[in-house]
Structure formats: C-alpha cells, structure tokens
N, C-alpha and C. Protein backbone atom coordinates (compact mmCIF):
# COMPACT_ATOMS: atom_id res chain seq x y z
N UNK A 1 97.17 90.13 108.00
CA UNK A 1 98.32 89.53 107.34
C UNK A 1 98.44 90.11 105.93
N UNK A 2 99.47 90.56 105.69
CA UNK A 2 99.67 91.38 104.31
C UNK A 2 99.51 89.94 103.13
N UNK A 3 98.97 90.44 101.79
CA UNK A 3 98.45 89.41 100.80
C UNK A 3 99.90 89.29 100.04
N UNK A 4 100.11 88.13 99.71
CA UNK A 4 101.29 87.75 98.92
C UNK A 4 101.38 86.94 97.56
N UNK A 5 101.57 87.01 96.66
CA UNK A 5 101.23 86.36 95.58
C UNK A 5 103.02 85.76 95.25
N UNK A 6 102.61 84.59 94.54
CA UNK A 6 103.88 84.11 94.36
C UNK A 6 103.54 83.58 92.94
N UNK A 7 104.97 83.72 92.23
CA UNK A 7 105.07 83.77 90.95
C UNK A 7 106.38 82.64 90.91
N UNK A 8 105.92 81.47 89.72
CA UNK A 8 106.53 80.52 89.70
C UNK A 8 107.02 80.52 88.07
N UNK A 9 108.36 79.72 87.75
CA UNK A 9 108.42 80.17 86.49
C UNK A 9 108.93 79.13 86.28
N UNK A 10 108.62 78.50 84.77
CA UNK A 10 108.92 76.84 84.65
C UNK A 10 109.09 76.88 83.63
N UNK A 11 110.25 75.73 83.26
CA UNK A 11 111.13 75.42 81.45
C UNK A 11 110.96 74.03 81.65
N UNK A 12 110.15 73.08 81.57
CA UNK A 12 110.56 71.51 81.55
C UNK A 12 110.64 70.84 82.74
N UNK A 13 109.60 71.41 83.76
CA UNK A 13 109.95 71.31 85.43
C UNK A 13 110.19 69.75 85.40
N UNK A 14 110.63 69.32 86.66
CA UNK A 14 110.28 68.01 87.09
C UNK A 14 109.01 68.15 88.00
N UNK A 15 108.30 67.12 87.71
CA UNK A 15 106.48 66.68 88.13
C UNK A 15 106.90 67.02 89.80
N UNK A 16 107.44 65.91 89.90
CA UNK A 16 107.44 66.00 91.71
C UNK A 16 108.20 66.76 92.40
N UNK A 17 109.03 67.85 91.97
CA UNK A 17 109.09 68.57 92.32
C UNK A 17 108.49 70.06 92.07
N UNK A 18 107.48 70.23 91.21
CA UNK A 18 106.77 71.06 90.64
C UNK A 18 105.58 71.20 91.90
N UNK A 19 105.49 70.07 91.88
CA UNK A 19 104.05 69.67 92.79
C UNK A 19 104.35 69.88 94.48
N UNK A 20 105.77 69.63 94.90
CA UNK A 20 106.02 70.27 96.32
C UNK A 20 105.88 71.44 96.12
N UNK A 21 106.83 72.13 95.31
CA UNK A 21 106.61 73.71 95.68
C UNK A 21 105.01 74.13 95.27
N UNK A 22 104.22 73.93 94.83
CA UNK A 22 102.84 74.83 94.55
C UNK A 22 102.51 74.04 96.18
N UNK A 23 101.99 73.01 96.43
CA UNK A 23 101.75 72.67 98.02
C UNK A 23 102.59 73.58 98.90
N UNK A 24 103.89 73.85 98.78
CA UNK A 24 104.40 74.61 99.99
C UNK A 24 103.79 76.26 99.75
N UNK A 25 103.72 76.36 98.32
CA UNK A 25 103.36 78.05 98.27
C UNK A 25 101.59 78.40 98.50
N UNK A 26 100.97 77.38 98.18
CA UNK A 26 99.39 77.65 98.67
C UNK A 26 98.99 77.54 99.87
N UNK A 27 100.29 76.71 100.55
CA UNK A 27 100.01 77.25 102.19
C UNK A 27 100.12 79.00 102.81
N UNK A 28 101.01 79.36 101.58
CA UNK A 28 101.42 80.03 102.46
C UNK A 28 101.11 81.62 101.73
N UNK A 29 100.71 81.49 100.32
CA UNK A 29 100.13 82.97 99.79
C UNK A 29 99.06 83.06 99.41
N UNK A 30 98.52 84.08 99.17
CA UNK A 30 97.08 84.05 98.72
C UNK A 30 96.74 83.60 97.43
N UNK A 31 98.07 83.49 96.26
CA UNK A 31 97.53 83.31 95.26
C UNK A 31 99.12 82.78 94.58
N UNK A 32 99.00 81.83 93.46
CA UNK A 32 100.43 81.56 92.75
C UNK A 32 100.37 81.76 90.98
N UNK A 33 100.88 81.98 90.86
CA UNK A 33 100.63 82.09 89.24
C UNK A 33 102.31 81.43 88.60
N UNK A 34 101.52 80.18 87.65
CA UNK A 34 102.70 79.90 87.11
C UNK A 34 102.98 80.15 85.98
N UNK A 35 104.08 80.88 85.95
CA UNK A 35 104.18 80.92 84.11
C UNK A 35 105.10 79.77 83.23
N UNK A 36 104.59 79.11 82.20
CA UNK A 36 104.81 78.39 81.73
C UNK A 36 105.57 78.41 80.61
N UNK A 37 106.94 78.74 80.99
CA UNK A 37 107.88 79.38 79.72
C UNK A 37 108.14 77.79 78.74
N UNK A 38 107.62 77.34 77.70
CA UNK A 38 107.74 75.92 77.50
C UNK A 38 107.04 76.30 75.99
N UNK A 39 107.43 75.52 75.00
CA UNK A 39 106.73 75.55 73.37
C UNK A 39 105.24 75.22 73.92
N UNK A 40 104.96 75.26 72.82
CA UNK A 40 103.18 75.89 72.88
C UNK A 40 102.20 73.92 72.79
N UNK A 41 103.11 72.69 72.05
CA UNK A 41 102.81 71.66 72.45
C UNK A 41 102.97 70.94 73.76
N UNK A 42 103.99 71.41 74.31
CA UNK A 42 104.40 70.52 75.80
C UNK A 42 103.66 71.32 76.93
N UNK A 43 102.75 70.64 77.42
CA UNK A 43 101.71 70.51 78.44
C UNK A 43 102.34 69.42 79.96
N UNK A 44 103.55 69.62 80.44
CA UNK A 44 103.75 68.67 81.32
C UNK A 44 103.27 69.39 82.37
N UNK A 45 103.74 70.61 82.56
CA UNK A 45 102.77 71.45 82.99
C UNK A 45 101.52 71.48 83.72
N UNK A 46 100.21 71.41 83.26
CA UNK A 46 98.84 70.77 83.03
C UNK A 46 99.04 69.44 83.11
N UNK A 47 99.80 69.06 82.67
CA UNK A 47 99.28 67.13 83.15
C UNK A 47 99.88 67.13 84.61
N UNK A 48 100.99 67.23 85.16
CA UNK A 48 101.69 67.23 86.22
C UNK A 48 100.16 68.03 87.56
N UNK A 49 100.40 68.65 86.93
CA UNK A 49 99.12 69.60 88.16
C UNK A 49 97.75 69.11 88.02
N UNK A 50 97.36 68.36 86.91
CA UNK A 50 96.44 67.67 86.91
C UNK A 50 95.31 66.40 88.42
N UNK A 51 96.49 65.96 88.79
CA UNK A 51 96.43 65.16 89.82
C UNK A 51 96.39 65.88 91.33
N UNK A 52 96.93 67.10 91.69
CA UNK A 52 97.03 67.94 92.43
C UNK A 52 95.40 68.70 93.10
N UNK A 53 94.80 68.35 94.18
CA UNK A 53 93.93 68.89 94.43
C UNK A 53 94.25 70.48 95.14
N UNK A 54 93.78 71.24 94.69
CA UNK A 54 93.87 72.92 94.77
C UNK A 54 92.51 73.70 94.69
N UNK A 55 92.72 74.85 95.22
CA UNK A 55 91.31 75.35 94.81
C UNK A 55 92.20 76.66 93.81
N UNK A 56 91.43 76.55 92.73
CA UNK A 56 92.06 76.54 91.03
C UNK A 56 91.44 78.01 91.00
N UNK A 57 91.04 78.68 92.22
CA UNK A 57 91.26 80.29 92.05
C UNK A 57 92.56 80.78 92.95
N UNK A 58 92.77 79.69 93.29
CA UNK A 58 94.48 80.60 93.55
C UNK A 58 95.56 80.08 93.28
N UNK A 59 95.27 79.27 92.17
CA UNK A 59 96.41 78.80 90.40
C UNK A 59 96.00 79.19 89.62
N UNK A 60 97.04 80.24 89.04
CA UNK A 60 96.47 80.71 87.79
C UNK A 60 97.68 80.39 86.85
N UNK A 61 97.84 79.72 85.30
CA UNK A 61 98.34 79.07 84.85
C UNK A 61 98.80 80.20 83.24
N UNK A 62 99.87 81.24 83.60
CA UNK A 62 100.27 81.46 81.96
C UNK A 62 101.27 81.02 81.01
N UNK A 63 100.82 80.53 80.20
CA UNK A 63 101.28 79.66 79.20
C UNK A 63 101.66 80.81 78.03
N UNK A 64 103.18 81.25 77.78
CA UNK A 64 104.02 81.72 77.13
C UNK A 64 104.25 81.46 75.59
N UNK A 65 103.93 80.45 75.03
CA UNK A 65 104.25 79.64 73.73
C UNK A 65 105.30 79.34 73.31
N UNK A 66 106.34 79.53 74.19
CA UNK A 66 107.66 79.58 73.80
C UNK A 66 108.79 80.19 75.23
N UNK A 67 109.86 79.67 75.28
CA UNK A 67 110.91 79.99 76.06
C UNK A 67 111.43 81.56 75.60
N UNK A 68 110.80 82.50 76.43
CA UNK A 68 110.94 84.07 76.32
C UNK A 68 111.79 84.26 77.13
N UNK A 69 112.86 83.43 77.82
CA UNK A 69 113.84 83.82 78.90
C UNK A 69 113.22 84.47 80.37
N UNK A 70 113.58 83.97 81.19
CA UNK A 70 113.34 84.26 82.98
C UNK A 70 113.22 85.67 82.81
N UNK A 71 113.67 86.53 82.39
CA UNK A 71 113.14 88.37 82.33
C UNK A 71 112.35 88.62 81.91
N UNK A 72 111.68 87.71 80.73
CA UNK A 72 110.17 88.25 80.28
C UNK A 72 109.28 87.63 81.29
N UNK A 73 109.55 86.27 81.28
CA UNK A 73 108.86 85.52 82.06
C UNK A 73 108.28 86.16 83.15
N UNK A 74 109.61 86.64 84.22
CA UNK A 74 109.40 86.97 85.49
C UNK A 74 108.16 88.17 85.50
N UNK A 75 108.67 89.23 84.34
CA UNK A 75 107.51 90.75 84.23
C UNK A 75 106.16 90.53 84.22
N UNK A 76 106.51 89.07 83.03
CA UNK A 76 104.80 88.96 83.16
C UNK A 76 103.99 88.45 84.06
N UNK A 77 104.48 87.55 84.51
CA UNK A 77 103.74 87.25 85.55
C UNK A 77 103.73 88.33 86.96
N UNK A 78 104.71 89.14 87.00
CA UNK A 78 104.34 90.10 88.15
C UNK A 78 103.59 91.50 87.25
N UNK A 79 103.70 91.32 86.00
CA UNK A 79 102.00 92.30 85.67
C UNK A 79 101.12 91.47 85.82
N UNK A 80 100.55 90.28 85.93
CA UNK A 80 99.14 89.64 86.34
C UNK A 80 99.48 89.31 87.58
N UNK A 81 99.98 89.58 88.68
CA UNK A 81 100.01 89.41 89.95
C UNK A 81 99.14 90.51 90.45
N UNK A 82 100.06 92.10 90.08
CA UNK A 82 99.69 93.06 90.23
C UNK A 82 98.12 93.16 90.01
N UNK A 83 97.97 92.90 89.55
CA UNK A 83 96.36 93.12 88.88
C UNK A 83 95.09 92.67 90.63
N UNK A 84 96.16 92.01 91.04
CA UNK A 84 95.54 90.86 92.50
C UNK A 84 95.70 92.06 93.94
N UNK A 85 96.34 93.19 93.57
CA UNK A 85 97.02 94.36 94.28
C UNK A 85 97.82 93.66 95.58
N UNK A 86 98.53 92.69 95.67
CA UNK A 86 99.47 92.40 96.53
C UNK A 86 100.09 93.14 97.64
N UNK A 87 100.72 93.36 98.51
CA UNK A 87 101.31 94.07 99.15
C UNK A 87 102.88 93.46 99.01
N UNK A 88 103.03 92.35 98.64
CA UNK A 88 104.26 91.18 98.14
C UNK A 88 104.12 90.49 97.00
N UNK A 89 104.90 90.34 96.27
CA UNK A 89 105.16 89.12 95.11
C UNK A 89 106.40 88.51 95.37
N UNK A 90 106.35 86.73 95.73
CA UNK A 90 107.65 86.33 95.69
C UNK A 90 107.85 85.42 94.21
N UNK A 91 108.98 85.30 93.98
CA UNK A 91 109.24 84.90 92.94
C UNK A 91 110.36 83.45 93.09
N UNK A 92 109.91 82.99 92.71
CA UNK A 92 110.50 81.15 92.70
C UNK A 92 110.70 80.78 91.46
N UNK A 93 111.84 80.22 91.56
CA UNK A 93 112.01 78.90 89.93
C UNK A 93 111.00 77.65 90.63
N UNK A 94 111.42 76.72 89.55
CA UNK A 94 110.53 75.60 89.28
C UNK A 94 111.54 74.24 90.88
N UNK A 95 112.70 74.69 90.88
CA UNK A 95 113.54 73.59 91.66
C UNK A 95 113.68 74.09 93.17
N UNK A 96 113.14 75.29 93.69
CA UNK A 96 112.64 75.52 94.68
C UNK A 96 112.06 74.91 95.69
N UNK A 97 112.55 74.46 97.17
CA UNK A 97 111.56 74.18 98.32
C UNK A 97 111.51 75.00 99.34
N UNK A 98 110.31 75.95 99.70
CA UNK A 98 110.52 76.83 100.68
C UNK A 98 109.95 75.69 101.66
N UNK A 99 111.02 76.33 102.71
CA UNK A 99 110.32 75.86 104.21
C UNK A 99 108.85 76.16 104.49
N UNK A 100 108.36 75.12 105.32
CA UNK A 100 106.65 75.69 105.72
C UNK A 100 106.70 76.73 105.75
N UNK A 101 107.45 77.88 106.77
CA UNK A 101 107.31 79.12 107.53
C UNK A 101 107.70 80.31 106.77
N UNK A 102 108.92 80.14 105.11
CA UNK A 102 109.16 81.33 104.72
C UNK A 102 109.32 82.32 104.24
N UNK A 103 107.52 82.54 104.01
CA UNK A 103 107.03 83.36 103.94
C UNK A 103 106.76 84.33 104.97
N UNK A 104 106.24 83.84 105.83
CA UNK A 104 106.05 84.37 107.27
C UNK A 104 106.97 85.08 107.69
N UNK A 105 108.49 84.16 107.62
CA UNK A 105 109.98 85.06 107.77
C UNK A 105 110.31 86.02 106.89
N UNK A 106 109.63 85.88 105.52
CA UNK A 106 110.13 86.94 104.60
C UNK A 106 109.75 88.29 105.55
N UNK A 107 108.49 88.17 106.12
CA UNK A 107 107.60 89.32 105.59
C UNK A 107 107.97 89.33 107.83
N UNK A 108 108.79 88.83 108.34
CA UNK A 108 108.79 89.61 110.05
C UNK A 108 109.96 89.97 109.18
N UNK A 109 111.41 89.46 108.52
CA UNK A 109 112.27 90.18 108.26
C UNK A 109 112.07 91.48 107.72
N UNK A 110 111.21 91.38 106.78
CA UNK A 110 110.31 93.31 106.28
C UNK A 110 110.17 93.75 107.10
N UNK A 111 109.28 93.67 107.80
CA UNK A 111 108.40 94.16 109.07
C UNK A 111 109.92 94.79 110.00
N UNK A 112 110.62 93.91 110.33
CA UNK A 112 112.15 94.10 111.42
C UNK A 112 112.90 95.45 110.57
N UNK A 113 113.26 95.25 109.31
CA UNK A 113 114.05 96.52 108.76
C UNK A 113 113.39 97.78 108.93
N UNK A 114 112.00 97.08 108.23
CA UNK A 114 111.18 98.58 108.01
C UNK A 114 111.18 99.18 109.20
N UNK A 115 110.99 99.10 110.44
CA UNK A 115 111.13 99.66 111.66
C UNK A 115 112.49 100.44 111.83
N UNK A 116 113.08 99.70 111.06
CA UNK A 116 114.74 100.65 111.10
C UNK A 116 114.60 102.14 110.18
N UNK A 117 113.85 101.89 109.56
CA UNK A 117 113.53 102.85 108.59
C UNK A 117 114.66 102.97 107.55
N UNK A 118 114.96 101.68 107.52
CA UNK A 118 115.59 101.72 105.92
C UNK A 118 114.87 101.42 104.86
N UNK A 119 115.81 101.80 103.43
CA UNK A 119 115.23 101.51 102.55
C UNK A 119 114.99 100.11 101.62
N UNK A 120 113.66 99.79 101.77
CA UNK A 120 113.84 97.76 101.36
C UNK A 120 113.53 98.02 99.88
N UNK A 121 114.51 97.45 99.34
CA UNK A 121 114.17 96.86 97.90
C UNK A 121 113.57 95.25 97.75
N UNK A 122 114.42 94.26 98.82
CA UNK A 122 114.22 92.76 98.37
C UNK A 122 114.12 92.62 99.83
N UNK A 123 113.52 91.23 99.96
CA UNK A 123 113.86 90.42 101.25
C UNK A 123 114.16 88.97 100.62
N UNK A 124 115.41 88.37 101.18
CA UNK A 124 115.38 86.95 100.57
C UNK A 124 115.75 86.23 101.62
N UNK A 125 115.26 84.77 101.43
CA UNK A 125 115.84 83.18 102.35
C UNK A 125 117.01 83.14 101.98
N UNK A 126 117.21 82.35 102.90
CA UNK A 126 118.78 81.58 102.81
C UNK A 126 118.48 80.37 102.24
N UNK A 127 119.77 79.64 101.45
CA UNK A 127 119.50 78.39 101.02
C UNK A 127 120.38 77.31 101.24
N UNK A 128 119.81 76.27 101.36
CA UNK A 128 120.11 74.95 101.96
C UNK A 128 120.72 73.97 101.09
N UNK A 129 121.59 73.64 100.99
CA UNK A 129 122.15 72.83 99.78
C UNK A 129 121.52 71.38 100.33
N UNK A 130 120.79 70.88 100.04
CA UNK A 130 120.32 69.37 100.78
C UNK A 130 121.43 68.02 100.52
N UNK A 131 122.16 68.32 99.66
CA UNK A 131 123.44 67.43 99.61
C UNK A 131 124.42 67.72 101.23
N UNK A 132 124.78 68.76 101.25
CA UNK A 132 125.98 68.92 102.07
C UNK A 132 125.14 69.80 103.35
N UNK A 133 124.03 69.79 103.69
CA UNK A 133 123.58 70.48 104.48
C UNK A 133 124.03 71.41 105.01
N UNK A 134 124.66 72.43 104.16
CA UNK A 134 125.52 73.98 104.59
C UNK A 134 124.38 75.01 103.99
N UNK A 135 124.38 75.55 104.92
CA UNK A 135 123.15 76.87 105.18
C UNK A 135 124.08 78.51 104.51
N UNK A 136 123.63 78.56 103.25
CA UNK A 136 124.23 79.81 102.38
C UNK A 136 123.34 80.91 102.93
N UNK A 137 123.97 82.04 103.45
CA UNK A 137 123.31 83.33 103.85
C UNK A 137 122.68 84.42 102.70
N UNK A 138 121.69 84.93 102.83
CA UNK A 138 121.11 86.01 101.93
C UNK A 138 122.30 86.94 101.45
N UNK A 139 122.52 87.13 100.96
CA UNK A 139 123.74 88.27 100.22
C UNK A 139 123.57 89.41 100.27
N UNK A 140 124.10 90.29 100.65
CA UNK A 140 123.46 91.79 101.00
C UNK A 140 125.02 92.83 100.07
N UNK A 141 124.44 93.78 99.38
CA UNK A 141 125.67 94.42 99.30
C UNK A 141 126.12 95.78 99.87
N UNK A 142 127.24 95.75 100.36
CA UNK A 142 127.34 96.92 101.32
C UNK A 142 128.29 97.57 100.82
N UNK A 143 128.34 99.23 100.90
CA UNK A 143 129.53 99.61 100.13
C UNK A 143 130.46 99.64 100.75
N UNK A 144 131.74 99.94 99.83
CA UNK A 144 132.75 99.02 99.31
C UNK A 144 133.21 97.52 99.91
N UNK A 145 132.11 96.94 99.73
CA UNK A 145 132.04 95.17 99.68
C UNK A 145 131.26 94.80 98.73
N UNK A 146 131.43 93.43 97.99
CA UNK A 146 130.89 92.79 97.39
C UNK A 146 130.33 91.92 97.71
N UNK A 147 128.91 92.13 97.71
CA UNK A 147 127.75 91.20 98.42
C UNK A 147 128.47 90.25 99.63
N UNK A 148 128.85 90.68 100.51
CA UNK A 148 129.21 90.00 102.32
C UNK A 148 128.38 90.63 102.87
C-alpha cells in the first residue's frame, strides 16, 4: 500500500470537528501533520487534541506563531511531510470530513489514470454539501472548457 501523509491546516478550528477529521485521517494514512496557523498564545489546538487517544508518532503538531496564510502554511507542512518520503501528501482544511474509504479511492483513482498513461498532477474527492445532500463532482479542466 503506497504511504500517505496528510497535512491538516488550522486558523481557530472547531474542537469537534478538528477531532473527526484527525480520527478519519489516522485511519487511513501513515502519518498527519497539523499545522497550526494561529498566534503563538492560542493553544485550542493542543487542548482540543488533548483528550484524543492517538499514537503521537503519527501526529506531528507545527505551530506557526502567527496566521502566515494557507500558502505558507500548506509548503510547510508538505516540506516536513516530505522528510517522511511519502509516495502521497493529502492536504485538508480544518472543516473537512473524509469518508472512511477516501483515501483508498484517491489512490485506485491514481492507480486507474496512471494506467492510461496520463499525466497526474492532483487526484481529488467529490464533495457533499451535508445540508442539501447534492454530491459536487471533482473539477477537471479540459481545453477550451472551464473546469467541466
């Protein structure tokens, strides 16, 4: 099974939902790293995950000192992913729920193209609006179309 590291990135998360997604992502990668884009006093962070039983070598917790915006955020934590030599890094916000399985789907959808022998840059889920239960498709852009 190819190793996957998932990279989580958080401004002020909410607790209980902070705490589903690391449970749905330690099922399912080898390793998560959250980066903690948040001032250098607010620890909700650490208290929130506090209560959370994990085995705390595959949470690894970087704490930013400050809101560096989702582009720094995101780099850094996929330079300390890298370091883990991955074959995948997925990348999640903080309001995220992946299904049990999709990861698994990320990586047969890889597996399905790559056989085509195209060229993969991304693989992404579809998302679920849980209000109106309408299923939004991955966006692909094809030329001359705009992402259909």
């Amino acid at each position: 099974m190819p190793k996957v590291c998932a990279i989580i990135i958080t401004f002020q998360p909410n607790c209980r939902h902070l705490i589903d997604l690391v449970v749905s992502l330690l099922r399912q990668c080898e390793k998560i790293y959250i980066v903690y884009n948040t001032e250098p006093l607010d620890d909700s962070v650490f208290e929130c995950l506090l209560g959370l039983s994990y085995n705390s070598e595959k949470v690894s917790m970087l704490r930013l000192g400050s809101n560096l915006g989702i582009a720094t955020a995101i780099n850094i934590g996929i330079k300390e992913a890298l370091a883990e030599s991955p074959n995948f890094i997925l990348l999640s916000d903080q309001d995220s729920l992946p299904a049990d399985d999709m990861v698994l789907n990320l990586l047969l959808a890889y597996e399905n193209l790559a056989r085509s022998n195209l060229k993969i840059g991304a693989v992404g889920p579809t998302f679920t609006d849980l209000y109106t239960k309408i299923t939004y498709p991955f966006q692909v852009e094809l030329p001359k179309h705009f992402f259909y």
